[in-house]
N, C-alpha and C. Protein backbone atom coordinates (compact mmCIF):
# COMPACT_ATOMS: atom_id res chain seq x y z
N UNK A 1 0.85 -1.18 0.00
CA UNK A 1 0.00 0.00 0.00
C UNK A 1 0.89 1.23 0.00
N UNK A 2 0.70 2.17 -0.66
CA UNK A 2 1.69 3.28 -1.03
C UNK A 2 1.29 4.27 0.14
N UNK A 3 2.16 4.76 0.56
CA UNK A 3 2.67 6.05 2.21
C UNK A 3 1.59 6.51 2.29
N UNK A 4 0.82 7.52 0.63
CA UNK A 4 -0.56 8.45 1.47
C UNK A 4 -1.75 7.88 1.86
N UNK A 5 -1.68 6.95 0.81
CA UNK A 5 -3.13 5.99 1.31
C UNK A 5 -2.99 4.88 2.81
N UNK A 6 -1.63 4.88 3.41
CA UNK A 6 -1.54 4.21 4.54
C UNK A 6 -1.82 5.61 5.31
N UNK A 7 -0.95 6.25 5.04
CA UNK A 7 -1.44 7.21 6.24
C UNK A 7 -2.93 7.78 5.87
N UNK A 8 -3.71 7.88 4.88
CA UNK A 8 -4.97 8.30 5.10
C UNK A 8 -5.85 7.21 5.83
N UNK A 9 -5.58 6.15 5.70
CA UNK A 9 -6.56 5.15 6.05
C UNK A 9 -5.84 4.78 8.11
N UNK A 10 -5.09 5.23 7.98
CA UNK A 10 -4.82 5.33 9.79
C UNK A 10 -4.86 6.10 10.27
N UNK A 11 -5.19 7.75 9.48
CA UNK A 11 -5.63 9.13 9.97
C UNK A 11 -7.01 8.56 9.93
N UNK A 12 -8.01 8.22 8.90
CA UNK A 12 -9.32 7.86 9.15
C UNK A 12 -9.95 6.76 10.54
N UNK A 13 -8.57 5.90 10.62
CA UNK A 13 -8.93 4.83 11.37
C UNK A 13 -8.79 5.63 13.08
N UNK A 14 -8.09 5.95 12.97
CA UNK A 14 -7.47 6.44 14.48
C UNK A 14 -8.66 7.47 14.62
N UNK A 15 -9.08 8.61 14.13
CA UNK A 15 -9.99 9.81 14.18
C UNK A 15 -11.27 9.45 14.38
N UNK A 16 -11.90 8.11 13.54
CA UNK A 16 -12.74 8.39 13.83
C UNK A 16 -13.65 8.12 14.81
N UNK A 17 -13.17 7.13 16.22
CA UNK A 17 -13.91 6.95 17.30
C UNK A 17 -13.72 8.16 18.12
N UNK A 18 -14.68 8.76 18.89
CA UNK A 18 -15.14 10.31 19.64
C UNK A 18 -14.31 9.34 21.46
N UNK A 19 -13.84 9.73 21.86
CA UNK A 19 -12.69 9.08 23.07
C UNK A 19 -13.89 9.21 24.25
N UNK A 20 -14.10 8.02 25.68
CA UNK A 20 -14.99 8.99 26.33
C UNK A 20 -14.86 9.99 26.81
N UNK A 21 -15.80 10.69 26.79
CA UNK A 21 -15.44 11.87 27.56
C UNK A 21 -14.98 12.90 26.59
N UNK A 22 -14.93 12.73 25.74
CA UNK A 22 -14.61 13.91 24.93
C UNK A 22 -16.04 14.92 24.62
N UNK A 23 -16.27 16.11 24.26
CA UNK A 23 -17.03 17.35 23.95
C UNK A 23 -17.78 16.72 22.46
N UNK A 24 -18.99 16.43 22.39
CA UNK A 24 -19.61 16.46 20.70
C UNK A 24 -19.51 17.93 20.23
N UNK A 25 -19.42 17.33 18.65
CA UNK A 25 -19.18 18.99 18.06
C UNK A 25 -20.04 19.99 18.87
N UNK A 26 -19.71 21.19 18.80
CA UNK A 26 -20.71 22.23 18.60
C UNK A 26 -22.14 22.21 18.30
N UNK A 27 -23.48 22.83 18.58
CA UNK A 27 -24.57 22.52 17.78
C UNK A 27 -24.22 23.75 16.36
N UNK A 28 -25.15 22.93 15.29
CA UNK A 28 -25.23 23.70 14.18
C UNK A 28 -25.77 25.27 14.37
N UNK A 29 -25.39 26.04 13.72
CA UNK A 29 -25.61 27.70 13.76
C UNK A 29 -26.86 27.96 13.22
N UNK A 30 -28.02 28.39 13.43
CA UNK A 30 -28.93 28.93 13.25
C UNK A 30 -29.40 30.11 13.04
N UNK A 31 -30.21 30.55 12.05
CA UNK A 31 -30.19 32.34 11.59
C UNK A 31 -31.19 32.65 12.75
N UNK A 32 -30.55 33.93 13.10
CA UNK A 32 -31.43 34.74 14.23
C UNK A 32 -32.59 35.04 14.07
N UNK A 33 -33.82 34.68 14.99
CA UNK A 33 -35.16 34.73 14.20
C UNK A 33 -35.97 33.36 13.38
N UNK A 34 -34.79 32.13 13.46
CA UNK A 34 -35.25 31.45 12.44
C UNK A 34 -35.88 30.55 12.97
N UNK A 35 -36.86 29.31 12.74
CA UNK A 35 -36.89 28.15 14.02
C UNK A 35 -36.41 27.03 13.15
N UNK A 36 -35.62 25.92 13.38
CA UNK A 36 -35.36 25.20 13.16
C UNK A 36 -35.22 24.16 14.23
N UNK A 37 -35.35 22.46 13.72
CA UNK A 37 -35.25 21.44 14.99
C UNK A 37 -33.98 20.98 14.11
N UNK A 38 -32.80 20.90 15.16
CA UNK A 38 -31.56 19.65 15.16
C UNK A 38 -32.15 18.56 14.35
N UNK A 39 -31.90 17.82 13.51
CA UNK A 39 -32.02 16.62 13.16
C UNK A 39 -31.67 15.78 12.76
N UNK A 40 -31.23 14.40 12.96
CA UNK A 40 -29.93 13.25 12.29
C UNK A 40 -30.31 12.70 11.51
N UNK A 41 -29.02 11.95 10.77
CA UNK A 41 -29.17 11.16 9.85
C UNK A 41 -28.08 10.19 9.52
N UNK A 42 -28.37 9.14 9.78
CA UNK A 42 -27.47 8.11 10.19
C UNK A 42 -27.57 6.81 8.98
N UNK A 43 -26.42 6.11 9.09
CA UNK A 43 -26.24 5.03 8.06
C UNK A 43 -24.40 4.52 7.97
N UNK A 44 -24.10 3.78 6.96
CA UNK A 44 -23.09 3.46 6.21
C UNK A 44 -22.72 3.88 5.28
N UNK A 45 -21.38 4.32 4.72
CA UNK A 45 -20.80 4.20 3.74
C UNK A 45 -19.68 3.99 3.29
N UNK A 46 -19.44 3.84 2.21
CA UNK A 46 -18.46 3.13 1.36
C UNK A 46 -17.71 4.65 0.66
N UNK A 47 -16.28 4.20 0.90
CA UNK A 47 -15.34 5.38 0.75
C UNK A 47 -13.91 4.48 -0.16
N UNK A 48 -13.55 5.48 -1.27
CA UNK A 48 -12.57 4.60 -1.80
C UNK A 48 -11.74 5.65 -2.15
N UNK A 49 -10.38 5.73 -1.85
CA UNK A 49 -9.30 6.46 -2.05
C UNK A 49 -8.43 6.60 -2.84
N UNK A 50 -7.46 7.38 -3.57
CA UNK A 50 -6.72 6.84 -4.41
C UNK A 50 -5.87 7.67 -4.20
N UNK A 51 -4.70 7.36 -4.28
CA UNK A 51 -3.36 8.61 -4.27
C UNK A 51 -3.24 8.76 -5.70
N UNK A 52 -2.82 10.56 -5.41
CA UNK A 52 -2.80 11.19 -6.54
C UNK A 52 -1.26 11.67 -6.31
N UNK A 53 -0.91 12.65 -5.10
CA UNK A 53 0.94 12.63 -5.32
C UNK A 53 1.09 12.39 -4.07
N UNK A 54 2.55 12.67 -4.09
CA UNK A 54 3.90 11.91 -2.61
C UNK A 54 4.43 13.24 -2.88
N UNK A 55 4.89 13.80 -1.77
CA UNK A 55 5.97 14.69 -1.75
C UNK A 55 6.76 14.26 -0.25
N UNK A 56 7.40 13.27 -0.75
CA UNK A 56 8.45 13.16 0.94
C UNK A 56 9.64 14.09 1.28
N UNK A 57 9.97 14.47 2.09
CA UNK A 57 11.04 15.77 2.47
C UNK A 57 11.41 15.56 4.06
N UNK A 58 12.54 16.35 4.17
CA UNK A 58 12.67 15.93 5.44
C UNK A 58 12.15 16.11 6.78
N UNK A 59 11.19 15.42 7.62
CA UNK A 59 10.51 16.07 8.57
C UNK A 59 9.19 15.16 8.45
N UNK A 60 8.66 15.54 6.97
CA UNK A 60 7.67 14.82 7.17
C UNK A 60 7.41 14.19 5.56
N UNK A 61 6.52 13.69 4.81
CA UNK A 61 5.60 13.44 3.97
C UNK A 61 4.60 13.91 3.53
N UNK A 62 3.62 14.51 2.44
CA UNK A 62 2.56 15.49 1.58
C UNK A 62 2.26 14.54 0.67
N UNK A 63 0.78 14.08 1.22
CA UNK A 63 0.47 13.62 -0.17
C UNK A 63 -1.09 14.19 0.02
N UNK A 64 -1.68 13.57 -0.96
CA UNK A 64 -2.96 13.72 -2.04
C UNK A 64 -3.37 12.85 -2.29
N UNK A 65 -4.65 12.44 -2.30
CA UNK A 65 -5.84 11.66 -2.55
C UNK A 65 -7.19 11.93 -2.74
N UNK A 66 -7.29 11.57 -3.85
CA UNK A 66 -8.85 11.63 -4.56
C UNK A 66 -9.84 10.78 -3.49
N UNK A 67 -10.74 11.35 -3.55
CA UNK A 67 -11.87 11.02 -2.16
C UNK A 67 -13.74 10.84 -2.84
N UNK A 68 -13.63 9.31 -3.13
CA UNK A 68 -14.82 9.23 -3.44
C UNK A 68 -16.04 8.25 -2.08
N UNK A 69 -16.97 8.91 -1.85
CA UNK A 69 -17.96 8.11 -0.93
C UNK A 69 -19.24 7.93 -1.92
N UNK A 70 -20.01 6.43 -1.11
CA UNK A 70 -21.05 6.33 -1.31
C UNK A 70 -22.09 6.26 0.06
N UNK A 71 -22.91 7.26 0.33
CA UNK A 71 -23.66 7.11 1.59
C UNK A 71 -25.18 6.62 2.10
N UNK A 72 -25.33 5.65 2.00
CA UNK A 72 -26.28 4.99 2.41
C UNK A 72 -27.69 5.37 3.91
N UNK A 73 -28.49 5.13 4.06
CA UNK A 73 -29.46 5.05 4.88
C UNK A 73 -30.20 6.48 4.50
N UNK A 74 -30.08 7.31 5.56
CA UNK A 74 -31.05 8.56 5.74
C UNK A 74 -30.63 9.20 4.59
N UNK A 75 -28.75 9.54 4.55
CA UNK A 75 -28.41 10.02 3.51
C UNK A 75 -28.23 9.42 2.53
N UNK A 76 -29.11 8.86 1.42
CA UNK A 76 -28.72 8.59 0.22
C UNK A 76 -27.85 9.58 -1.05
N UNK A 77 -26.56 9.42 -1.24
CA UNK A 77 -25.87 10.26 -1.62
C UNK A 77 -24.43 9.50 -2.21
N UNK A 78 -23.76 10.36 -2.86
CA UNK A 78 -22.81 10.75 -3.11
C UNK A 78 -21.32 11.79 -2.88
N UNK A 79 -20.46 11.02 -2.42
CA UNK A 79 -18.99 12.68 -2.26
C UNK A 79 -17.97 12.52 -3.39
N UNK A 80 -17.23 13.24 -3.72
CA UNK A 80 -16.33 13.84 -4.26
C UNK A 80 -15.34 14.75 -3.58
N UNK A 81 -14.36 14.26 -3.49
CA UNK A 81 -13.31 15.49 -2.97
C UNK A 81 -12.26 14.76 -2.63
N UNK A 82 -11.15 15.87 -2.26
CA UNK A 82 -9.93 15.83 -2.18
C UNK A 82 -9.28 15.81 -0.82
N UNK A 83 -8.22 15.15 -1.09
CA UNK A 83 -7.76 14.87 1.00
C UNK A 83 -6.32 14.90 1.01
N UNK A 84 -5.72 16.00 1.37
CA UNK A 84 -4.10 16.01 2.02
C UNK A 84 -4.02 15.78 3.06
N UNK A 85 -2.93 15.04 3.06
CA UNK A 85 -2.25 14.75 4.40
C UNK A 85 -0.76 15.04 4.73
N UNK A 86 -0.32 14.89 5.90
CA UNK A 86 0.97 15.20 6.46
C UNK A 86 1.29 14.13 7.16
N UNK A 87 2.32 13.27 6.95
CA UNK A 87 3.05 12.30 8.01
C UNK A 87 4.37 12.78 8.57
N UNK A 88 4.77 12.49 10.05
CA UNK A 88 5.53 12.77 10.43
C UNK A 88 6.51 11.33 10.56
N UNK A 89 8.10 11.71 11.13
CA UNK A 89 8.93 10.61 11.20
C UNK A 89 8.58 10.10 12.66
N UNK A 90 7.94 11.04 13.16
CA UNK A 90 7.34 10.11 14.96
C UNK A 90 5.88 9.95 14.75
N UNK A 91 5.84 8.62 14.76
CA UNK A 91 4.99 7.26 15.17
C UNK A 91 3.80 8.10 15.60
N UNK A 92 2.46 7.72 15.00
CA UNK A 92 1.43 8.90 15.76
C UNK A 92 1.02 9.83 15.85
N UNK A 93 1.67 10.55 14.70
CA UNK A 93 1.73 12.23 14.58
C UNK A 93 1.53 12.33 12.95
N UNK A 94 0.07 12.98 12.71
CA UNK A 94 -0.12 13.16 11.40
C UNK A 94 -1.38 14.40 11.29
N UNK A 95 -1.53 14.39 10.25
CA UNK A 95 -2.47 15.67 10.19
C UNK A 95 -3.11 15.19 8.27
N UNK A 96 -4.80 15.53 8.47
CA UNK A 96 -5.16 15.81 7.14
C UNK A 96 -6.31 16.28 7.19
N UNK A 97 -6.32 16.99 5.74
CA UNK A 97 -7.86 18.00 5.89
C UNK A 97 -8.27 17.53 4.51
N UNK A 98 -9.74 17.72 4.00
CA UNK A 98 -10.33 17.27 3.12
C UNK A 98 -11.82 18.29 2.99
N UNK A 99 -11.79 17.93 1.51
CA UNK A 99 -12.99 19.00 1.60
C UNK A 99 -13.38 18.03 0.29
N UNK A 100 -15.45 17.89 0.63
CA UNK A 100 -15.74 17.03 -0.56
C UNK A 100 -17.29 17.36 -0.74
N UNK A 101 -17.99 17.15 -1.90
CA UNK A 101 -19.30 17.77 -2.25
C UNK A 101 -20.39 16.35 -1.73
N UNK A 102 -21.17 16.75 -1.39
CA UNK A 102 -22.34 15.32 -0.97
C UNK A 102 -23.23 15.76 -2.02
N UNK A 103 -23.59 14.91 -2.82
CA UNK A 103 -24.98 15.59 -3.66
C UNK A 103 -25.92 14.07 -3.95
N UNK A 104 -27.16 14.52 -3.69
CA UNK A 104 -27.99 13.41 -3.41
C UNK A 104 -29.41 13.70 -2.57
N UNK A 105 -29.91 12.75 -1.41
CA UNK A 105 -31.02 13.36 -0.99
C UNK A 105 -30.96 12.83 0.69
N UNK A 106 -31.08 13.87 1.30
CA UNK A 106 -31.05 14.00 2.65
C UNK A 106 -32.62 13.67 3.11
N UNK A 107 -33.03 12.60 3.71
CA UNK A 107 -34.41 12.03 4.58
C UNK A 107 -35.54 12.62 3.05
N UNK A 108 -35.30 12.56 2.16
CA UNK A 108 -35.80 12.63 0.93
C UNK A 108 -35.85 13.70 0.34
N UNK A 109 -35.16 14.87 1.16
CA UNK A 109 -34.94 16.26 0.24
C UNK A 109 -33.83 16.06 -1.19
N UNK A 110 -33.66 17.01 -2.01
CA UNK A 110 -32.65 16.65 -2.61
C UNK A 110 -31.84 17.81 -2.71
N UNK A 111 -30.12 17.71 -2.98
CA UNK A 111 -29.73 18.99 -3.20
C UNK A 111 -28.41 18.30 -2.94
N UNK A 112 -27.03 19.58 -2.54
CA UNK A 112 -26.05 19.14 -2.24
C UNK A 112 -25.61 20.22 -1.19
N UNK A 113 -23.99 19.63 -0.63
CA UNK A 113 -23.69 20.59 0.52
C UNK A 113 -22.48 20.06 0.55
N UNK A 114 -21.32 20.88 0.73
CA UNK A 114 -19.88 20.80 1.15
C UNK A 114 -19.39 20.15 2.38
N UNK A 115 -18.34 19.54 2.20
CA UNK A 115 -17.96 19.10 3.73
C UNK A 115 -16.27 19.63 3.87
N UNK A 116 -16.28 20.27 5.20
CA UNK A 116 -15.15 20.44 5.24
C UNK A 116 -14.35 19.46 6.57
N UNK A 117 -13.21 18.49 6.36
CA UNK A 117 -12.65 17.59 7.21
C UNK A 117 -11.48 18.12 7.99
N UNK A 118 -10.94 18.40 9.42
CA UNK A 118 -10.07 18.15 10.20
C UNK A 118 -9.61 16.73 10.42
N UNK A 119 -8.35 16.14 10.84
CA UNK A 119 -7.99 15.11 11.74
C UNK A 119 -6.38 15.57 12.01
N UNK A 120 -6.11 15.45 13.30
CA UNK A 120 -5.06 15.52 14.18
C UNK A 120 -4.70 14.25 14.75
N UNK A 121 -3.77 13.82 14.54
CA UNK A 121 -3.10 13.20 15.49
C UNK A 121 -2.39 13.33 16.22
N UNK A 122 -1.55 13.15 17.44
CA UNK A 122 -0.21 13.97 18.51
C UNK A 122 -0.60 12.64 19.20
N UNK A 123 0.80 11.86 18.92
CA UNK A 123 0.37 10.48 20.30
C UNK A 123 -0.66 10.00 20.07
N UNK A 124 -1.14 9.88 21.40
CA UNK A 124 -2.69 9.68 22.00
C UNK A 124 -3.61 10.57 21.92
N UNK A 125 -3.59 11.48 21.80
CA UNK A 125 -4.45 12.58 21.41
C UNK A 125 -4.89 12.53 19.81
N UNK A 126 -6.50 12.50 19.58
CA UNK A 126 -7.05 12.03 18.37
C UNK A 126 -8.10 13.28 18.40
N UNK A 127 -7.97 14.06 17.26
CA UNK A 127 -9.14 15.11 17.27
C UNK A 127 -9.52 15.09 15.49
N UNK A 128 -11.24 14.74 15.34
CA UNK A 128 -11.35 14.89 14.39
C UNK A 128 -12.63 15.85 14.32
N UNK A 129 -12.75 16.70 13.37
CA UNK A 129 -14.03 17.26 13.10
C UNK A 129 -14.69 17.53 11.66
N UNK A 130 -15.94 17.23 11.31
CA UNK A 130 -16.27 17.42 9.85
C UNK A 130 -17.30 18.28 10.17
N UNK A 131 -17.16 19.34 9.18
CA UNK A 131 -18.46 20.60 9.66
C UNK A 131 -19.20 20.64 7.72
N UNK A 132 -20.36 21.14 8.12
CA UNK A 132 -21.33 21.59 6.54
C UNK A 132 -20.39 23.05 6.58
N UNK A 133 -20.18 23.10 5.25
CA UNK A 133 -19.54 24.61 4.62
C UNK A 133 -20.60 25.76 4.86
N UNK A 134 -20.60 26.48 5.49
CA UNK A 134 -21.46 27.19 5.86
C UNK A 134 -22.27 28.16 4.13
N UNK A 135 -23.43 28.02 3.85
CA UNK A 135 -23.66 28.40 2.58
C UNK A 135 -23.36 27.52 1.45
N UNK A 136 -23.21 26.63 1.60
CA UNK A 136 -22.54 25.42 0.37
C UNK A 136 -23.77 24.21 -0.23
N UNK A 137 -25.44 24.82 0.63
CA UNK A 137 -26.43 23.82 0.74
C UNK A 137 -27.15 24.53 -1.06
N UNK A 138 -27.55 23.38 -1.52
CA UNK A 138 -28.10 23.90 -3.15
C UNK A 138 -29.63 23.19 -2.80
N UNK A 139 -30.50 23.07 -3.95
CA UNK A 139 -32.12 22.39 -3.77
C UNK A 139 -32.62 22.95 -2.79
N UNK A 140 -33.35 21.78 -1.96
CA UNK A 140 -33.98 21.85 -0.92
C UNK A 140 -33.07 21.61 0.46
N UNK A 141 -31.92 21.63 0.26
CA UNK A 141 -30.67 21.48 0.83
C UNK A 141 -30.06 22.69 1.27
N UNK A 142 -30.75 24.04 0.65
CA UNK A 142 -30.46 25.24 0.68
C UNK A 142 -30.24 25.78 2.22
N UNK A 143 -28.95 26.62 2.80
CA UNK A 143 -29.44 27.11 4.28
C UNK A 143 -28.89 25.82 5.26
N UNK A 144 -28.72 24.60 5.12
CA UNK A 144 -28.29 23.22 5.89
C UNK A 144 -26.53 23.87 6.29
N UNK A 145 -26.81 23.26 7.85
CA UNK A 145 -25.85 24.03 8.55
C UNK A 145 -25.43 22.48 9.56
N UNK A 146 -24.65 22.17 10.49
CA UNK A 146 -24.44 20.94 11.17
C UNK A 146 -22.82 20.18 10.78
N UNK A 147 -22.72 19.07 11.01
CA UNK A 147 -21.59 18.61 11.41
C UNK A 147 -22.00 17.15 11.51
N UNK A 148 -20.87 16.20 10.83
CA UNK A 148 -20.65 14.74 10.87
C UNK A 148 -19.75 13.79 11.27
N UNK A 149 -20.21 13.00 12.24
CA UNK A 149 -19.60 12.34 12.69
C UNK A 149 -18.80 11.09 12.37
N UNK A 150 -17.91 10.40 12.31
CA UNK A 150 -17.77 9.07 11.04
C UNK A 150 -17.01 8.13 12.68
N UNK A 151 -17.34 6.69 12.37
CA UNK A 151 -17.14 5.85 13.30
C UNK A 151 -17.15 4.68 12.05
N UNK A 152 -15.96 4.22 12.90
CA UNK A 152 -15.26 2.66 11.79
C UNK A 152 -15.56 1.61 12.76
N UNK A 153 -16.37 0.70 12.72
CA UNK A 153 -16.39 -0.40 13.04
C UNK A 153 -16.22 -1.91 12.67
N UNK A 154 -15.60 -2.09 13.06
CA UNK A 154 -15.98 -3.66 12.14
C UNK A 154 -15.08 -3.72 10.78
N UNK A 155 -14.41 -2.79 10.61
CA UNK A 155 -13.99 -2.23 9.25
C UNK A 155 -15.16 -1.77 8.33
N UNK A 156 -16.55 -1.49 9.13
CA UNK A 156 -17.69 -0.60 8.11
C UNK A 156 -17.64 0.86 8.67
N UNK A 157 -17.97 1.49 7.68
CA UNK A 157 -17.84 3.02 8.10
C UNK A 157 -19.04 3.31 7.96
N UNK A 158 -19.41 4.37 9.21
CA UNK A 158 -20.95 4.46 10.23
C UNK A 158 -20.56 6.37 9.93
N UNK A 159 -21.88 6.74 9.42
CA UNK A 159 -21.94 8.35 9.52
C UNK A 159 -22.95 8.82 10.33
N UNK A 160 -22.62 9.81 11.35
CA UNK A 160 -24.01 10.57 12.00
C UNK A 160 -23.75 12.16 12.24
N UNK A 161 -25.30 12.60 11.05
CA UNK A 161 -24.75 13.75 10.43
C UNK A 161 -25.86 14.51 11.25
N UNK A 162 -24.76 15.54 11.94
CA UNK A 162 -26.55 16.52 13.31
C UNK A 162 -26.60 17.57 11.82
N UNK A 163 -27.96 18.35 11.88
CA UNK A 163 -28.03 18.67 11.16
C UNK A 163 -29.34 19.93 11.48
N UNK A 164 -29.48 21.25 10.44
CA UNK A 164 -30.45 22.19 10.84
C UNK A 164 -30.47 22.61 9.63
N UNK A 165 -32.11 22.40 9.19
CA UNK A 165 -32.51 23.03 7.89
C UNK A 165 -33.08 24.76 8.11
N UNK A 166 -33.57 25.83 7.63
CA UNK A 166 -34.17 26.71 7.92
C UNK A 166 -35.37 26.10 7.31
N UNK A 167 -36.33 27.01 8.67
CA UNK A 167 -38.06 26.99 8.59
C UNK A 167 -38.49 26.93 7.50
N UNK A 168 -39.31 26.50 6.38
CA UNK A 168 -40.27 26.29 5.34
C UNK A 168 -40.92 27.17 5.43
């Protein structure tokens, strides 16, 4: 398996269980005046990676990978996007961010919306966060604000996406 796709798939693996005791994201941002209810959407999906470049140097490693998902249950959908990463020469220490389009249909709306990805590694310390691009919602998707969670089990990958539409 070639350096970026090991280290993406052990930045994904390591990030994505929430530690106990750790803080859930933030709640989603809401327009002043507006009413909206929190609401999830949960399922599986299927994610397939591909390295695109290597830049090794001294200190650390830069690569690139093409980032395709397929998302199953509430969210029936589709991603697209792109994922750098950083490996370091100490064991445990990596970093990658990703940004990718979902387009498809949310609990049967349809439309699309941006995702933007954190993951940290340092040691033992595991911090990951995926937030909606604030303004990035199209269709009936328009205004969708929230944050997703990703959990690997089993070697299946589990999404739970909190989520806030504006009022109808």
């Amino acid at each position: 398996m070639p350096v970026p796709r090991l280290l993406a798939v052990t930045l994904l693996a390591s990030l994505a269980f929430t530690p106990a005791g750790a803080k859930p994201p933030s709640a989603p941002l809401t327009a002043i005046g507006a009413t909206a209810m929190t609401q999830h959407a949960r399922g599986p999906f299927d994610v397939k990676l591909v390295p695109q470049d290597e830049d090794a140097g001294p200190g650390s490693t830069l690569g690139r990978l093409s980032l395709d998902k397929v998302f199953h249950g509430d969210l029936d959908a589709t991603g697209k996007g792109q994922m750098l990463t950083a490996g370091t020469d100490t064991p445990g220490s990596a970093v990658y961010v990703a940004i990718e389009r979902v387009t498809g249909t949310l609990h049967g709306k349809a439309g699309s919306f941006a995702l933007v990805h954190k993951g940290l590694m340092r040691g033992a310390d595991r911090q990951l966060t995926v937030e909606i691009v604030p303004d990035s919602g199209t269709g009936a998707l328009k205004g969708i604000s929230g944050s997703l969670a990703i959990e690997i089990t089993g070697g299946k990958h589990l999404y739970d996406l909190t989520y806030t539409l504006p009022a109808q």
